[in-house]
Protein backbone atom coordinates (compact mmCIF):
# COMPACT_ATOMS: atom_id res chain seq x y z
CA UNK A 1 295.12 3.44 314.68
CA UNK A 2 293.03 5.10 317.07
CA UNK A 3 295.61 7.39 318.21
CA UNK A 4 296.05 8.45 314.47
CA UNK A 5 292.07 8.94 314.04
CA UNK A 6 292.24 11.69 317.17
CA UNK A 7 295.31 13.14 315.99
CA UNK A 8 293.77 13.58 312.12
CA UNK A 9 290.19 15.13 314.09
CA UNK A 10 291.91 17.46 316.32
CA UNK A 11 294.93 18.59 313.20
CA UNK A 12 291.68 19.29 311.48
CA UNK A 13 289.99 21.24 313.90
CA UNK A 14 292.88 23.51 314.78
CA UNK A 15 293.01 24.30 311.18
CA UNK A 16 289.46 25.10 310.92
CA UNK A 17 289.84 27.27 313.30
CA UNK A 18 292.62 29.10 312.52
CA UNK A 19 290.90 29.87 309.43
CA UNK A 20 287.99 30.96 311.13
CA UNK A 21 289.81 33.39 313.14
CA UNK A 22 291.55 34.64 309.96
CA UNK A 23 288.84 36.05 308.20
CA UNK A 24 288.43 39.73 308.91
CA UNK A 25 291.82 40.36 309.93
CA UNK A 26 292.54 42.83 307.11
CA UNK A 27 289.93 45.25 307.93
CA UNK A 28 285.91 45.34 307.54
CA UNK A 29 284.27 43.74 304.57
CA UNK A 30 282.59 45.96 301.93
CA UNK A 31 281.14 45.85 298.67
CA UNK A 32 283.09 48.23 296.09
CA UNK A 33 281.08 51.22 295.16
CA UNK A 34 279.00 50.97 292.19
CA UNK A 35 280.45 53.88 290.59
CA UNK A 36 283.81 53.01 289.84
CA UNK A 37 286.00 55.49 287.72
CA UNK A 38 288.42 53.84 285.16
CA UNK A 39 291.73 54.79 285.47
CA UNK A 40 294.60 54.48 282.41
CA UNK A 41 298.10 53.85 283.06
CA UNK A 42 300.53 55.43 281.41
């Protein structure tokens, strides 16, 4: 049982991290302009 309790922490800590690293990867944050121009399609 112990064995399951360290491989449960450290499954959960890899994933936390991964996640961690994630963020950002798509370029820098930004908040949208508060001008925004509607645009119709079609």
């Amino acid at each position: 049982m112990q064995t399951l309790n360290k491989m449960a922490r450290l499954a959960a800590v890899v994933f936390l991290l991964s996640i961690i690293s994630a963020c950002g990867q798509k370029g820098d944050l930004y908040l949208p302009d508060s001008s925004v121009s509607q645009v119709s399609a079609g």
